[in-house]
N, C-alpha and C. Protein backbone atom coordinates (compact mmCIF):
# COMPACT_ATOMS: atom_id res chain seq x y z
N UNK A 1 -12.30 1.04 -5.11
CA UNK A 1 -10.91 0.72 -4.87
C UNK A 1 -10.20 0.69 -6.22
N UNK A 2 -8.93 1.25 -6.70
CA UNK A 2 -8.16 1.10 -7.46
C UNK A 2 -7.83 -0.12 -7.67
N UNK A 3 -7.85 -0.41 -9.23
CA UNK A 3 -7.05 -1.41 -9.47
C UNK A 3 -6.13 -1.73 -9.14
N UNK A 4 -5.37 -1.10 -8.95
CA UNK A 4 -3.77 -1.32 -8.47
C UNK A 4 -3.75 -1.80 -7.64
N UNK A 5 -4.60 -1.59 -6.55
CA UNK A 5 -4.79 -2.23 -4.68
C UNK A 5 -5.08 -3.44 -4.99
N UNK A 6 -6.73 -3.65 -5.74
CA UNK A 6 -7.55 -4.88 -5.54
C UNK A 6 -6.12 -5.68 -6.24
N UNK A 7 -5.10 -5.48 -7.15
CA UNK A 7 -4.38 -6.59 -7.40
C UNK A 7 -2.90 -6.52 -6.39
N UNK A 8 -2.82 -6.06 -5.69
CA UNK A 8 -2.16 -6.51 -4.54
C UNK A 8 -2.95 -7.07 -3.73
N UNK A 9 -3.87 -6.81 -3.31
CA UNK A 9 -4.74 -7.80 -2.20
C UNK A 9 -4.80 -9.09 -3.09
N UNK A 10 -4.84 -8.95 -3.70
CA UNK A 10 -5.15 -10.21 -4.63
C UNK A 10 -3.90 -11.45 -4.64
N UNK A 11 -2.98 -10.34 -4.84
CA UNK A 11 -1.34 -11.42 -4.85
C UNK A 11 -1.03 -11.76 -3.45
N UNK A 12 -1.62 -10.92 -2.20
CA UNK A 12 -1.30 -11.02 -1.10
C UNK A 12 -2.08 -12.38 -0.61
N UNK A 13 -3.53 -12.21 -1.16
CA UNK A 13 -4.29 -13.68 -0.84
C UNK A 13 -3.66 -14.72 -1.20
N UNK A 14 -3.22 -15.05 -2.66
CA UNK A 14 -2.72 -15.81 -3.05
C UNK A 14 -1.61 -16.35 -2.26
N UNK A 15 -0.45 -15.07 -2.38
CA UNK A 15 0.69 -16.04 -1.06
C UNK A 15 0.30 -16.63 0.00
N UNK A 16 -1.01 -16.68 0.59
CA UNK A 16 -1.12 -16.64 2.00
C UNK A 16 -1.81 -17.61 1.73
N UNK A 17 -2.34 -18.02 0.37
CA UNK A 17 -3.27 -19.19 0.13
C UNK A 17 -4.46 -19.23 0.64
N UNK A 18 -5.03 -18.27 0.32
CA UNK A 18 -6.57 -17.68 0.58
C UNK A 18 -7.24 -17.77 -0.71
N UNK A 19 -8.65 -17.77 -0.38
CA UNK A 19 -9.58 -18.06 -2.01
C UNK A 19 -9.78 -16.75 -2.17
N UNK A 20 -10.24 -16.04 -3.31
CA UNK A 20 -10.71 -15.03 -3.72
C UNK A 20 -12.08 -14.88 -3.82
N UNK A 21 -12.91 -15.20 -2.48
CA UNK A 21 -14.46 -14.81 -2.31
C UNK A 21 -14.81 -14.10 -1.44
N UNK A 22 -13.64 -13.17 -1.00
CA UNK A 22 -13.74 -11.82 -0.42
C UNK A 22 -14.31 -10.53 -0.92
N UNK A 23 -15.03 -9.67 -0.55
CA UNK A 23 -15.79 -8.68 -1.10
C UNK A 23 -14.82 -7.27 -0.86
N UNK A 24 -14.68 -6.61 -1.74
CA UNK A 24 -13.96 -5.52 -1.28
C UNK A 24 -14.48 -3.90 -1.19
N UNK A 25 -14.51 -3.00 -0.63
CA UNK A 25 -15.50 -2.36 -0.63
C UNK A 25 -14.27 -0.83 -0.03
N UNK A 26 -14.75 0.29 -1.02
CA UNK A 26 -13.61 1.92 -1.33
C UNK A 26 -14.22 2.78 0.41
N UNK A 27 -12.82 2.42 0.75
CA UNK A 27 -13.18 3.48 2.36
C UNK A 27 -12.16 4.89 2.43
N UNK A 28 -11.30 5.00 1.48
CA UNK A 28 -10.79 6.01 1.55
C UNK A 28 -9.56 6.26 0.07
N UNK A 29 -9.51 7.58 -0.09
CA UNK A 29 -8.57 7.97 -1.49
C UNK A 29 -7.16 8.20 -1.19
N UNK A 30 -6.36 7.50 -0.91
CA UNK A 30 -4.90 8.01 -0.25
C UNK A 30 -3.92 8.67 -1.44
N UNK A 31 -3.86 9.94 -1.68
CA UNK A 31 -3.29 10.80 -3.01
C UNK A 31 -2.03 10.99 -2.63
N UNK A 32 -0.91 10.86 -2.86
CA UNK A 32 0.60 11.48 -2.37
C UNK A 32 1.51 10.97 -3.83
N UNK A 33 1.46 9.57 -3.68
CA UNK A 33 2.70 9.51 -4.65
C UNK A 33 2.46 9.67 -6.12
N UNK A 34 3.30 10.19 -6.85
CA UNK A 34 3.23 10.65 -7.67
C UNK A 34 3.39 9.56 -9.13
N UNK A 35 4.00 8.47 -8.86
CA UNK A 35 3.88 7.18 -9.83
C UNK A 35 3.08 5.84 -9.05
N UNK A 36 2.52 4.88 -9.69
CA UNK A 36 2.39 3.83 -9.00
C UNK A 36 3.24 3.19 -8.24
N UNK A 37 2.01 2.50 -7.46
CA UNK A 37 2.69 1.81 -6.34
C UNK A 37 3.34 0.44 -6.29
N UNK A 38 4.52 0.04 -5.99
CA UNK A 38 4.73 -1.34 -6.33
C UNK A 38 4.36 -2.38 -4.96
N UNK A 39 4.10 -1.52 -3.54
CA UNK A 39 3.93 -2.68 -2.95
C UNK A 39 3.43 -1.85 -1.44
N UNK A 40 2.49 -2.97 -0.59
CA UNK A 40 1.73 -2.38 0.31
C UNK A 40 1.93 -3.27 2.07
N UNK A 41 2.45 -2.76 2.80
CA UNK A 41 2.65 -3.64 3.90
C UNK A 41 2.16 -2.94 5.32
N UNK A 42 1.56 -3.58 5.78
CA UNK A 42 0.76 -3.31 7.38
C UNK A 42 1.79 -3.73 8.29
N UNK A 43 1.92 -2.88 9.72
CA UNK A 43 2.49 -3.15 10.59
C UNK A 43 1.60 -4.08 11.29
N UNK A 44 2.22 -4.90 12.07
CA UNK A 44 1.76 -6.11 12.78
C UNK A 44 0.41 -6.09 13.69
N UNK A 45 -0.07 -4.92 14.31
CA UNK A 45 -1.21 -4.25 14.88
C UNK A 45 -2.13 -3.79 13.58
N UNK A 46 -1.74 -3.39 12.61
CA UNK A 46 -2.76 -2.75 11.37
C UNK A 46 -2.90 -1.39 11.86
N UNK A 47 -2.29 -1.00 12.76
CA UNK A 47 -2.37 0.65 12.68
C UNK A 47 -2.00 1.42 12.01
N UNK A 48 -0.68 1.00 11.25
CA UNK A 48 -0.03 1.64 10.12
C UNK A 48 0.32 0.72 9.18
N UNK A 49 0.73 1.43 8.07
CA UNK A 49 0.87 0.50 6.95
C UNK A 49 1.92 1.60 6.01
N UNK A 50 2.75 0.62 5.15
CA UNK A 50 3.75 1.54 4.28
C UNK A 50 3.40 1.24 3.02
N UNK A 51 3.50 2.27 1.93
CA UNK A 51 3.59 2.24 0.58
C UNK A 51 4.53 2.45 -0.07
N UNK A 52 5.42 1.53 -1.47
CA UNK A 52 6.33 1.96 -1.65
C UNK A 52 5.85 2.05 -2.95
N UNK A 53 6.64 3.12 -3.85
CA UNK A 53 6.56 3.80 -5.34
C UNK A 53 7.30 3.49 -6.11
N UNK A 54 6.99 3.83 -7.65
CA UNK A 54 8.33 3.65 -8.17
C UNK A 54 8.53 5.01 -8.61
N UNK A 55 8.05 6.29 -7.82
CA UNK A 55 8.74 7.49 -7.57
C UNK A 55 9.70 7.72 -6.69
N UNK A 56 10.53 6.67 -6.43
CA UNK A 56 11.83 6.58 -5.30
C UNK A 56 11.22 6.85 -3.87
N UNK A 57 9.75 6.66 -3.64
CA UNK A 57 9.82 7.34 -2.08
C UNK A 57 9.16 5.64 -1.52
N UNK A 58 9.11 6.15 -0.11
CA UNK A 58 8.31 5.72 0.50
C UNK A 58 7.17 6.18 1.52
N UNK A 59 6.21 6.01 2.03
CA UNK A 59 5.15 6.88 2.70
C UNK A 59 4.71 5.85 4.33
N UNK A 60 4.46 6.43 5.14
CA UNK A 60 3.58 5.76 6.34
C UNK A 60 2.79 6.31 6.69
N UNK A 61 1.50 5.72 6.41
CA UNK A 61 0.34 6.27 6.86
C UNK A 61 -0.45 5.47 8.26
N UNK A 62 -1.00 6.38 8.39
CA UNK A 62 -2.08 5.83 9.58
C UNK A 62 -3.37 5.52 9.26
N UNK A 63 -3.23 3.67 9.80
CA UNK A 63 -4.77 3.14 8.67
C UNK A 63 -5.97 3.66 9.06
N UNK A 64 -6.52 4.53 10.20
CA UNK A 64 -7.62 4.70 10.38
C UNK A 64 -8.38 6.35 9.72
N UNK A 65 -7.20 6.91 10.16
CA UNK A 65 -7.74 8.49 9.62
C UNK A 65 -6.73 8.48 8.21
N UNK A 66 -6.15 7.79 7.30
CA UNK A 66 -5.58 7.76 6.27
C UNK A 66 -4.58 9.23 6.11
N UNK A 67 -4.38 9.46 7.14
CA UNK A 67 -3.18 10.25 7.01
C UNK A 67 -2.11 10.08 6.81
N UNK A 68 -0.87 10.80 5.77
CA UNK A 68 0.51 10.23 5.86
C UNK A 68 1.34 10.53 6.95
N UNK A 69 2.03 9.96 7.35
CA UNK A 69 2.97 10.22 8.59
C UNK A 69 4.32 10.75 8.26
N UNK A 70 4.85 9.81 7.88
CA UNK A 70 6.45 10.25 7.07
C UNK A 70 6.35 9.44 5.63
N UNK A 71 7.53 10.31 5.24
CA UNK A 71 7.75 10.82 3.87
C UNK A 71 9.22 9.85 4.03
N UNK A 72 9.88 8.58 3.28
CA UNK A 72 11.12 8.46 3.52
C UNK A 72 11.64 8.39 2.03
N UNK A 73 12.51 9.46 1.70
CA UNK A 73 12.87 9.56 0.59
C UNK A 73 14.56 9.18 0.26
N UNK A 74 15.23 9.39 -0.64
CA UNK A 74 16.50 9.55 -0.98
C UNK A 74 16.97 8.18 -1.67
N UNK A 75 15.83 7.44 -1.90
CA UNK A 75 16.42 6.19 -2.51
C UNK A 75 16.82 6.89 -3.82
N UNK A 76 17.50 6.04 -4.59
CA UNK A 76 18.05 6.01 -5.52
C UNK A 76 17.11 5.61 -6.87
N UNK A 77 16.91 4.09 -6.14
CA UNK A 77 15.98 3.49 -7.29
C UNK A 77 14.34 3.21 -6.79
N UNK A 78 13.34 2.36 -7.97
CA UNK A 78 12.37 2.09 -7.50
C UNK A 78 12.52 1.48 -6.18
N UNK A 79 11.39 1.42 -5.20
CA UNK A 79 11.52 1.11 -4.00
C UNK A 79 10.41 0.09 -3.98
N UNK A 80 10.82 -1.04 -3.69
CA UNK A 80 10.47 -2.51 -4.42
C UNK A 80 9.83 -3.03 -3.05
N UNK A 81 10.33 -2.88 -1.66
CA UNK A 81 10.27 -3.81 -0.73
C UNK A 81 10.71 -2.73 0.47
C-alpha cells in the first residue's frame, strides 16, 4: 500500500477515534491521477469510493474490480473535499 493511503487511513482512524492496531495489507494498484491525492471517501454501501487530486480532477471507482467509473473534471482548483 502507498504511503499516501496508509496516511489517510490513518487520519481517518484517528477522526473516528480508532487505535492504530490494524494490519493493512496491498489488494490492488489504482493508476489514473496524475498528482497526489488529497482525499479518499467510500459511499455508504463501500461499493464505490471517490478520489480527489490536486490535478483538478476527481475519479469514481468501483471498490471491488478497482475500476474507474467517471472522470469529474473542470474544477478550477485543487479538489480538497
Amino acid at each position: 500500500m502507498s504511503e499516501q493511503v496508509k496516511k489517510l487511513v490513518l487520519r481517518l482512524q484517528e477522526k473516528q477515534g480508532q487505535q492504530d492496531h490494524h494490519r493493512f495489507c496491498f489488494c490492488k494498484e489504482l493508476k489514473a491521477h496524475i498528482l497526489p491525492l488529497t482525499n479518499v471517501a467510500f459511499d455508504k454501501h463501500g461499493s464505490r469510493f471517490l478520489t480527489g487530486s490536486y490535478d483538478r480532477t476527481c475519479r469514481v471507482w468501483d471498490t471491488v474490480s478497482g475500476k474507474e467509473r467517471h472522470v469529474l473534471e473542470g474544477h478550477r482548483n485543487v479538489v480538497y473535499a
